[in-house]
Protein backbone atom coordinates (compact mmCIF):
# COMPACT_ATOMS: atom_id res chain seq x y z
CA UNK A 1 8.84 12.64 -31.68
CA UNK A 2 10.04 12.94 -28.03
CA UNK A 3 7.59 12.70 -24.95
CA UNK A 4 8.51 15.63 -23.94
CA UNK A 5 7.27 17.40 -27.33
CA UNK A 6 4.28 15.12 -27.45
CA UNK A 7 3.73 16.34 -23.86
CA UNK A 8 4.12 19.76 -25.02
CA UNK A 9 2.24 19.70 -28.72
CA UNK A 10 -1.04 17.91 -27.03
CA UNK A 11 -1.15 19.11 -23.54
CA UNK A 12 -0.60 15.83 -21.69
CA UNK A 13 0.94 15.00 -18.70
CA UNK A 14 1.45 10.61 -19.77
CA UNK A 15 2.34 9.28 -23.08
CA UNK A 16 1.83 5.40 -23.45
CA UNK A 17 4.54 3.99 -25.78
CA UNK A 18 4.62 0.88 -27.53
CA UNK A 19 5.42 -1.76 -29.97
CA UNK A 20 3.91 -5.11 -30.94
CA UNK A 21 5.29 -7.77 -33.08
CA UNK A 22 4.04 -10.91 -34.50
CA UNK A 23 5.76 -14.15 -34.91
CA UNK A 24 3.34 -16.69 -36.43
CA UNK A 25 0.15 -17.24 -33.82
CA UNK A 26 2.24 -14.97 -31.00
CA UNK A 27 2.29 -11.19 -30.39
CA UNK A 28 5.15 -9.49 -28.31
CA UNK A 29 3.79 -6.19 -27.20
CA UNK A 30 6.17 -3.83 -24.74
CA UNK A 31 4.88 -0.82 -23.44
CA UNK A 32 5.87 1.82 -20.92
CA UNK A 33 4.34 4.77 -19.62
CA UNK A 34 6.70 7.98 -19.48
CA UNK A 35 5.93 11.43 -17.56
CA UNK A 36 6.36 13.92 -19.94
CA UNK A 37 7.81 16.67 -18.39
CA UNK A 38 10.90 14.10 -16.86
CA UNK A 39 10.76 12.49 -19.62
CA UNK A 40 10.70 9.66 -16.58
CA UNK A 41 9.77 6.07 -17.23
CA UNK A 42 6.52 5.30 -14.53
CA UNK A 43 6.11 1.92 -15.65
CA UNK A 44 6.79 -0.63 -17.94
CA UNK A 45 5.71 -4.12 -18.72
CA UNK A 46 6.35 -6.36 -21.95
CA UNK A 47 3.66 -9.26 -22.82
CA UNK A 48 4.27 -12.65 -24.79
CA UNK A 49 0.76 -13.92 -26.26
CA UNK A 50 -1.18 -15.96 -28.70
CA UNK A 51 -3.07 -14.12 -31.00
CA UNK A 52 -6.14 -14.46 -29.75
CA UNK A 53 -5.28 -13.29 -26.04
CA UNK A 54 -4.89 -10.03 -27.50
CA UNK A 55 -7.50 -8.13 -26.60
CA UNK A 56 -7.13 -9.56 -23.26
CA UNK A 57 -3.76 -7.94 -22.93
CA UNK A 58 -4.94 -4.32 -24.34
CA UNK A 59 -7.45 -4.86 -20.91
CA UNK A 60 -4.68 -5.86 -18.88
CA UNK A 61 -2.36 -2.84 -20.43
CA UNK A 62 -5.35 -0.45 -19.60
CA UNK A 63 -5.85 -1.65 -16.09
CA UNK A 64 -2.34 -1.03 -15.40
CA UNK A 65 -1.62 2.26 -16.95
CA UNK A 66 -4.69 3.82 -14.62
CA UNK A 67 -3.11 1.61 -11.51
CA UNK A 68 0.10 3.35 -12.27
CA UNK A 69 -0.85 6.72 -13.27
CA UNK A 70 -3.15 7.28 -10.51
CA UNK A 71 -0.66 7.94 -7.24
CA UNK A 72 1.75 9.98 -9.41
CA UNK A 73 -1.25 12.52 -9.45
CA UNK A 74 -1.57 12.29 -6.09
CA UNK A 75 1.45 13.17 -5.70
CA UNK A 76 2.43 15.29 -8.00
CA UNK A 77 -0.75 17.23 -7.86
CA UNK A 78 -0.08 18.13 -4.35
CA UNK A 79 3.49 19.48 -4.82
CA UNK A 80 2.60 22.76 -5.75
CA UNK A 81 -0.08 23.29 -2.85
CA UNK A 82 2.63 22.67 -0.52
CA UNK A 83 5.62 24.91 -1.68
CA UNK A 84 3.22 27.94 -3.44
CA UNK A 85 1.35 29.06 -0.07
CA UNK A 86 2.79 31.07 3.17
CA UNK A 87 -1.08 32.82 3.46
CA UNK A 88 -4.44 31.91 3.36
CA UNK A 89 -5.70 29.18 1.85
CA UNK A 90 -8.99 27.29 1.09
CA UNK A 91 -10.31 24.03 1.83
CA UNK A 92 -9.00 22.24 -1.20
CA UNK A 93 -5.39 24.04 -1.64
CA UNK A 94 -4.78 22.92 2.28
CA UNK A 95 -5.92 18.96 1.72
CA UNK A 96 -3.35 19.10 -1.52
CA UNK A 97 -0.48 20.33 1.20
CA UNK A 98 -1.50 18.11 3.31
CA UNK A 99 -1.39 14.98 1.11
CA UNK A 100 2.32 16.62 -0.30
CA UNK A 101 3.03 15.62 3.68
CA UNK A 102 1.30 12.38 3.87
CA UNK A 103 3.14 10.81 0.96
CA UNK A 104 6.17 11.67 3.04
CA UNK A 105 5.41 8.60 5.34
CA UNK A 106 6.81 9.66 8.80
CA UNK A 107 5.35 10.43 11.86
CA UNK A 108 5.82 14.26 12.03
CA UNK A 109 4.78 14.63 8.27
CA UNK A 110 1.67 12.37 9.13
CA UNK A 111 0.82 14.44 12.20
CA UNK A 112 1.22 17.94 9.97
CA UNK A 113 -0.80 16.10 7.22
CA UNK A 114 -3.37 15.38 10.48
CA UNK A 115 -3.62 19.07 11.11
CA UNK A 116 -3.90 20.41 7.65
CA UNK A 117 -6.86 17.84 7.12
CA UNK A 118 -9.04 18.54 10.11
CA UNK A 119 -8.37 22.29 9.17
CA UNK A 120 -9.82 21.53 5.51
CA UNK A 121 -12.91 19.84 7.39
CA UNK A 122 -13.67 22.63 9.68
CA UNK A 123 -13.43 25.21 6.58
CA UNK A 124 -15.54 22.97 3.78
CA UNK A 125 -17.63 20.60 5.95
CA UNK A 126 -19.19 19.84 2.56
CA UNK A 127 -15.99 18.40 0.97
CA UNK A 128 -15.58 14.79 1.01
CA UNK A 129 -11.44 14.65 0.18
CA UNK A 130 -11.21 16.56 3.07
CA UNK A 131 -12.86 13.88 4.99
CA UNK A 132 -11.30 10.95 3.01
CA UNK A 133 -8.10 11.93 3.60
CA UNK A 134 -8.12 12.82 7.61
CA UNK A 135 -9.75 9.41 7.78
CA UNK A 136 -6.92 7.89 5.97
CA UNK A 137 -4.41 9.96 7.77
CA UNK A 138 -6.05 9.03 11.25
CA UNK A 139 -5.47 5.15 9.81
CA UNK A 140 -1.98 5.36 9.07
CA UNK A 141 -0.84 6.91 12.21
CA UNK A 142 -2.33 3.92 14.09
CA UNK A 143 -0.78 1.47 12.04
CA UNK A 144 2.53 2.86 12.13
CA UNK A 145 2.33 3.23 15.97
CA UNK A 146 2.34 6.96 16.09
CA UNK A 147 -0.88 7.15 17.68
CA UNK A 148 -1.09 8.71 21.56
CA UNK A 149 -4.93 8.33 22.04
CA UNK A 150 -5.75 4.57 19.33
CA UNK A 151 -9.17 4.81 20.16
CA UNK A 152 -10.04 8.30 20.05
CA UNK A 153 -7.94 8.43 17.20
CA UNK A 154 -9.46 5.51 15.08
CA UNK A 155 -13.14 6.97 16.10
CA UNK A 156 -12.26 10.54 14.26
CA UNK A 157 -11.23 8.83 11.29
CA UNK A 158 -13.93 6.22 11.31
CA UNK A 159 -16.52 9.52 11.37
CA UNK A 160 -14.34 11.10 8.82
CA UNK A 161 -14.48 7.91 6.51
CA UNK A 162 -18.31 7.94 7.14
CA UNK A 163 -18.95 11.86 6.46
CA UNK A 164 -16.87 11.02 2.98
CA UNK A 165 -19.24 8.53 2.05
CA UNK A 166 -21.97 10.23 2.61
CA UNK A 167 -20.76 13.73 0.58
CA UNK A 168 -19.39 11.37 -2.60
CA UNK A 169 -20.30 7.81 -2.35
CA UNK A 170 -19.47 7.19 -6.03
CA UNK A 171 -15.48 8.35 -5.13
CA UNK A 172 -13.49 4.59 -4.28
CA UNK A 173 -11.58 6.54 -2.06
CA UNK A 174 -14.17 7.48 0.12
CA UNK A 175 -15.21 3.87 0.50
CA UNK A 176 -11.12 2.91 0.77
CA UNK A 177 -10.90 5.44 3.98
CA UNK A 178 -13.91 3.57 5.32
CA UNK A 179 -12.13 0.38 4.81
CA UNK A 180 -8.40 1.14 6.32
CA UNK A 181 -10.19 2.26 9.14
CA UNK A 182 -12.79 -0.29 9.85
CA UNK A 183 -9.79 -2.92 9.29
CA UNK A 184 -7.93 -0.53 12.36
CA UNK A 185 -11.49 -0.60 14.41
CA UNK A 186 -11.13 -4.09 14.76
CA UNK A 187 -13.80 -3.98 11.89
CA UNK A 188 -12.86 -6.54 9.64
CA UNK A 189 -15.91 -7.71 7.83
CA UNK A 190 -17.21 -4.34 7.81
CA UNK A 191 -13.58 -3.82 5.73
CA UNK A 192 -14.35 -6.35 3.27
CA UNK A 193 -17.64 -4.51 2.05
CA UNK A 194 -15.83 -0.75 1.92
CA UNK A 195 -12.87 -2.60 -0.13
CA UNK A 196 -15.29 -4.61 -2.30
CA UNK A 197 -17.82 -1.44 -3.08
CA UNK A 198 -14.01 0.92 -3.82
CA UNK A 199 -13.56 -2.22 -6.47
CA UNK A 200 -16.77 -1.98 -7.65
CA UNK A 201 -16.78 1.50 -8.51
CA UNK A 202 -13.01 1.36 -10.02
CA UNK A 203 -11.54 -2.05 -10.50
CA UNK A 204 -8.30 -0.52 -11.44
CA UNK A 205 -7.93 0.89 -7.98
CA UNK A 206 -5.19 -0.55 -6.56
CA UNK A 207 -5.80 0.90 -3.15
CA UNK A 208 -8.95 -0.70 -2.96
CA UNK A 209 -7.21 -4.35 -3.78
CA UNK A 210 -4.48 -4.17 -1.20
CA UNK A 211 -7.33 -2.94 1.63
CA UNK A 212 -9.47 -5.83 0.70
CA UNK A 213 -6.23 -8.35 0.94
CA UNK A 214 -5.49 -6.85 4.89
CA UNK A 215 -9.13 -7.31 5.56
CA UNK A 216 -8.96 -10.52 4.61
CA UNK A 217 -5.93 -11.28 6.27
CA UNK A 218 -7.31 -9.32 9.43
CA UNK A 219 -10.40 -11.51 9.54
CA UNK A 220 -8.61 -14.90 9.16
CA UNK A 221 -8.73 -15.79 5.77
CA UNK A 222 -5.31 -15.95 4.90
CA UNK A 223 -5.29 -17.81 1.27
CA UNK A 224 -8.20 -15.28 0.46
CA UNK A 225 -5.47 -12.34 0.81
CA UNK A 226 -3.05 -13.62 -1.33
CA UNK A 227 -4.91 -13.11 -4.53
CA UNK A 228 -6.30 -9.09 -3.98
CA UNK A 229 -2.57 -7.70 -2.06
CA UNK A 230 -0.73 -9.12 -5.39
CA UNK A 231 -3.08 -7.72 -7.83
CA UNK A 232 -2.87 -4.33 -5.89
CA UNK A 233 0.79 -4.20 -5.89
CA UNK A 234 0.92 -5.04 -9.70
CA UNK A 235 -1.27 -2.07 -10.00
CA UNK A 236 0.70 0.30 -8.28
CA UNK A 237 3.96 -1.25 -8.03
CA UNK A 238 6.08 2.39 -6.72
CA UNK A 239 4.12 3.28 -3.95
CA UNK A 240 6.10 4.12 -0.86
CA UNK A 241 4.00 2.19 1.80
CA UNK A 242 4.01 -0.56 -0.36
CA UNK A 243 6.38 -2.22 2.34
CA UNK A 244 3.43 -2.46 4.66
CA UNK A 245 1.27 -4.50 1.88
CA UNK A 246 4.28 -6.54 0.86
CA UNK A 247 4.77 -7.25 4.75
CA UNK A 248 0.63 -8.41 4.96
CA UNK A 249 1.77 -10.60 1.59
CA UNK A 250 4.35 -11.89 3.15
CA UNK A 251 2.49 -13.13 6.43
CA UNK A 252 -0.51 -14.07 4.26
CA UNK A 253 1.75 -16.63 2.17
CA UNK A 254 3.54 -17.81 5.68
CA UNK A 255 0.01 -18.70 7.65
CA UNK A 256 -1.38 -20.46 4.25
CA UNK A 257 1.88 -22.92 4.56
CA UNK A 258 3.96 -21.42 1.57
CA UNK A 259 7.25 -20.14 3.47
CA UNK A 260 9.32 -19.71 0.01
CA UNK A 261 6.95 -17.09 -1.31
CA UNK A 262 6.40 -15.42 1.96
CA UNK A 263 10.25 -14.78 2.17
CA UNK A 264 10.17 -13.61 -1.29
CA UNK A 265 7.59 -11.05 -0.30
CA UNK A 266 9.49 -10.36 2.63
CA UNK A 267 12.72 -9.14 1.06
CA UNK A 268 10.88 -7.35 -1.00
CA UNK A 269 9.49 -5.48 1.88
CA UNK A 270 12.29 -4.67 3.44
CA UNK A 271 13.98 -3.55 0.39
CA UNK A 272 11.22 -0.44 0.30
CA UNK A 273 12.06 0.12 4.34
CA UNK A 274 14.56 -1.95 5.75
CA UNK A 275 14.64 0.29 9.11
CA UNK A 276 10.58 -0.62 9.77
CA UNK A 277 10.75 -3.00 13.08
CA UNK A 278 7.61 -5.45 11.83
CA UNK A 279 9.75 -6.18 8.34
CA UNK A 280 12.38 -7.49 10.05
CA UNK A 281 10.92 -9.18 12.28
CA UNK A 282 8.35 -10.98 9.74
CA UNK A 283 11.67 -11.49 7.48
CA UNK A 284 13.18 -13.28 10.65
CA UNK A 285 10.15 -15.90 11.02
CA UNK A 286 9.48 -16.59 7.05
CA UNK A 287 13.45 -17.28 7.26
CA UNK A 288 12.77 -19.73 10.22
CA UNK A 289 10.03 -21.44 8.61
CA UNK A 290 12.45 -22.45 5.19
CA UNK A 291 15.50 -23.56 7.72
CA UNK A 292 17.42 -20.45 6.82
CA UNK A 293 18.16 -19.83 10.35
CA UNK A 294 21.89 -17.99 10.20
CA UNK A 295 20.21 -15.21 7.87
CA UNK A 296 16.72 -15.35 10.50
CA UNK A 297 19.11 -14.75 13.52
CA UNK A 298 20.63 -11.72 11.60
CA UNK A 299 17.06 -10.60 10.80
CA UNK A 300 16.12 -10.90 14.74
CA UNK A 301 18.88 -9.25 15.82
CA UNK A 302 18.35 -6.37 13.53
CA UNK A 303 14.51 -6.37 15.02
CA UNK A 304 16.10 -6.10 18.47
CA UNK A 305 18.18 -3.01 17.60
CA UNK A 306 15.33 -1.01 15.90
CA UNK A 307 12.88 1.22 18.35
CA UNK A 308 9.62 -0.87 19.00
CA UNK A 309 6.78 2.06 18.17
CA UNK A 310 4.22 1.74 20.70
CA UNK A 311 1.50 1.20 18.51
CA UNK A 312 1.07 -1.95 16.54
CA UNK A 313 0.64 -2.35 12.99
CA UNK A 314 -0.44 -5.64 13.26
CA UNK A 315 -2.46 -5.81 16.18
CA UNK A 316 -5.68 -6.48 14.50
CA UNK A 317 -4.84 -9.40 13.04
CA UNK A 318 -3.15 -10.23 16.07
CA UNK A 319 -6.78 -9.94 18.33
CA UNK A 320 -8.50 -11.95 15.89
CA UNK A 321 -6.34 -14.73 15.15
CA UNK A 322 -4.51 -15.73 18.68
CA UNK A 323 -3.05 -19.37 16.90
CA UNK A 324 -1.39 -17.07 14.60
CA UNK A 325 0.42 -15.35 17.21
CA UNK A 326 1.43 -17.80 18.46
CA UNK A 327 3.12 -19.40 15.02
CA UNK A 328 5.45 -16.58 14.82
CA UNK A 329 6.36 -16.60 18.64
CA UNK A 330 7.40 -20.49 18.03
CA UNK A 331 9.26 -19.41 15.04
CA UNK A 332 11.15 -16.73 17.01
CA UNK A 333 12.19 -19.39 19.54
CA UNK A 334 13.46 -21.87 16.72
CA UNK A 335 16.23 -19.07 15.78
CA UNK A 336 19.57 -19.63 18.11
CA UNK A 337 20.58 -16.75 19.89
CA UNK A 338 24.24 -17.81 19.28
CA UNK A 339 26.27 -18.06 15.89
CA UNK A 340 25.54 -21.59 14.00
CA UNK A 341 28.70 -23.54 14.17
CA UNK A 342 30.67 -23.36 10.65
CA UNK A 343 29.88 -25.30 8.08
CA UNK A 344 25.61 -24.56 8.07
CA UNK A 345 22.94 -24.63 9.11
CA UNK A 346 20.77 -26.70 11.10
């Protein structure tokens, strides 16, 4: 059976298929998670095991499916809002539209998704995504340097994040709003407690993982992001901001002294945006730091093309940790402004 007709026959919108097999002590299990309706493959993952680790990998396989399952909802769920309404609308069906424009990730689709939010709040004062999401909206359009106002603008999402606590402090996103935007205050430590209490509450969230790994970083503590932005990008491995998290990766593996995995994040990154101004220019230093300095000239030059958004994604991290600055600055000047002679590198 298809599933599409298992979609159809039980009323589901995910079907997890599967198949294990056993070769003495080891199990091979493969798995994937398909939409129904598409028909469309979400995710898929195959595991090679002793026996006895399986019940570890039916956790693992559990963890994963609600990581991945998760923002498809989100998105998914909000289509409809968006394209069904032209009249009135209530609190709810406008934060759906608005988070159909916020998965967009651009700066007129953030500021629409802005509106529609602070509309929700003023018609349901009482509803927490309302709250959760202008705070994470308000977050976003700092970070991506889209911001006209920063501080007014980081102060309505901080008392956004805060009124969504307060109206569901059991939802992780509530406590995830409070954290991207505490980590955007200049907040850090207060960061690490919103990101820890969203894990708390749902250790599969991969939101709250990644939030808790650019807290970290934001704070200092470099090797101590490493470990909670890879777990949140196995969780939810299709997001389209992921190339912000893969970009905190990246620098998170360059300051703890491990250039060859920071470039690895690093390409990833800018294979999800290639056109974002901070990729390239992290991509040109982690090439710098492993000697790769033809491809970290191309990556500079690039950078030096691409509008510089007056707002700066990384300028928390940037206040706190000055001697980090500074690394990438040196790293910039290592790169030659002129073609290396044939033959190499230097």
């Amino acid at each position: 059976m298809s599933a599409k007709q298992v979609g159809q026959e039980l009323g589901v919108g995910y079907v997890l298929e599967g198949s294990v097999r056993r070769s003495g002590g080891r199990l091979r299990v493969s798995t994937q998670l398909v939409e129904t309706t598409s028909a469309s493959q979400v995710w898929a993952e195959r595991y090679d095991v002793e026996l006895e680790e399986a019940f570890a990998v039916q956790d693992a396989i559990a963890e994963r499916v609600a990581g991945a399952i998760e923002p498809e909802l989100l998105k998914t769920a909000s289509l409809p809002a968006a394209a069904r309404h032209t009249g009135n609308m209530t609190a709810w069906e406008i934060v759906r539209q608005g988070t159909w424009y916020f998965h967009h990730v651009g700066q007129q689709t953030h500021l629409m998704a802005r509106e529609l939010f602070r509309e929700a709040c003023r018609l349901d004062p009482e509803l927490a995504e309302a709250h959760l999401w202008l705070g994470r909206v308000s977050a976003g359009i700092i970070a991506y340097g889209w911001s006209e106002h920063p501080s007014e603008d980081i102060r309505e999402g901080l008392d956004a994040a805060l009124a969504a606590v307060r109206l569901d402090e059991k939802n992780p996103y509530t406590h995830y709003a409070l954290a991207i935007c505490s980590a955007y205050s200049n907040a850090p430590e207060e960061a690490v407690l919103a990101a820890e209490r969203a894990i708390e509450i749902s250790p599969s969230f991969a939101l709250g993982h990644l939030v808790l790994g650019m807290a970290e970083l934001f704070r200092g503590s470099a090797s101590s992001a490493i470990a909670p932005l890879e777990h949140g990008l196995m969780l939810n491995a299709n997001d389209p901001q992921n190339f912000v998290w893969l970009n905190l990766l990246a620098l998170a593996h360059l300051f703890a002294g491990d250039g060859a995995n920071a470039l690895a994040a690093a390409v990833r990154a800018r294979k999800v945006r290639p056109a974002w101004r901070p990729v390239q220019e992290t991509l040109a230093c982690c090439y710098a730091t492993v000697g790769r300095l033809a491809e970290a000239r191309s990556s500079r030059e690039l950078m030096s093309e691409m509008e510089n958004p007056s707002g700066d994604a990384l300028e928390p991290l940037r206040q706190r940790n000055p001697h980090w600055q500074e690394r990438l600055a040196e790293l910039l000047k290592q790169i030659p402004s002129n073609p290396l002679p044939t033959g190499g590198q230097t």
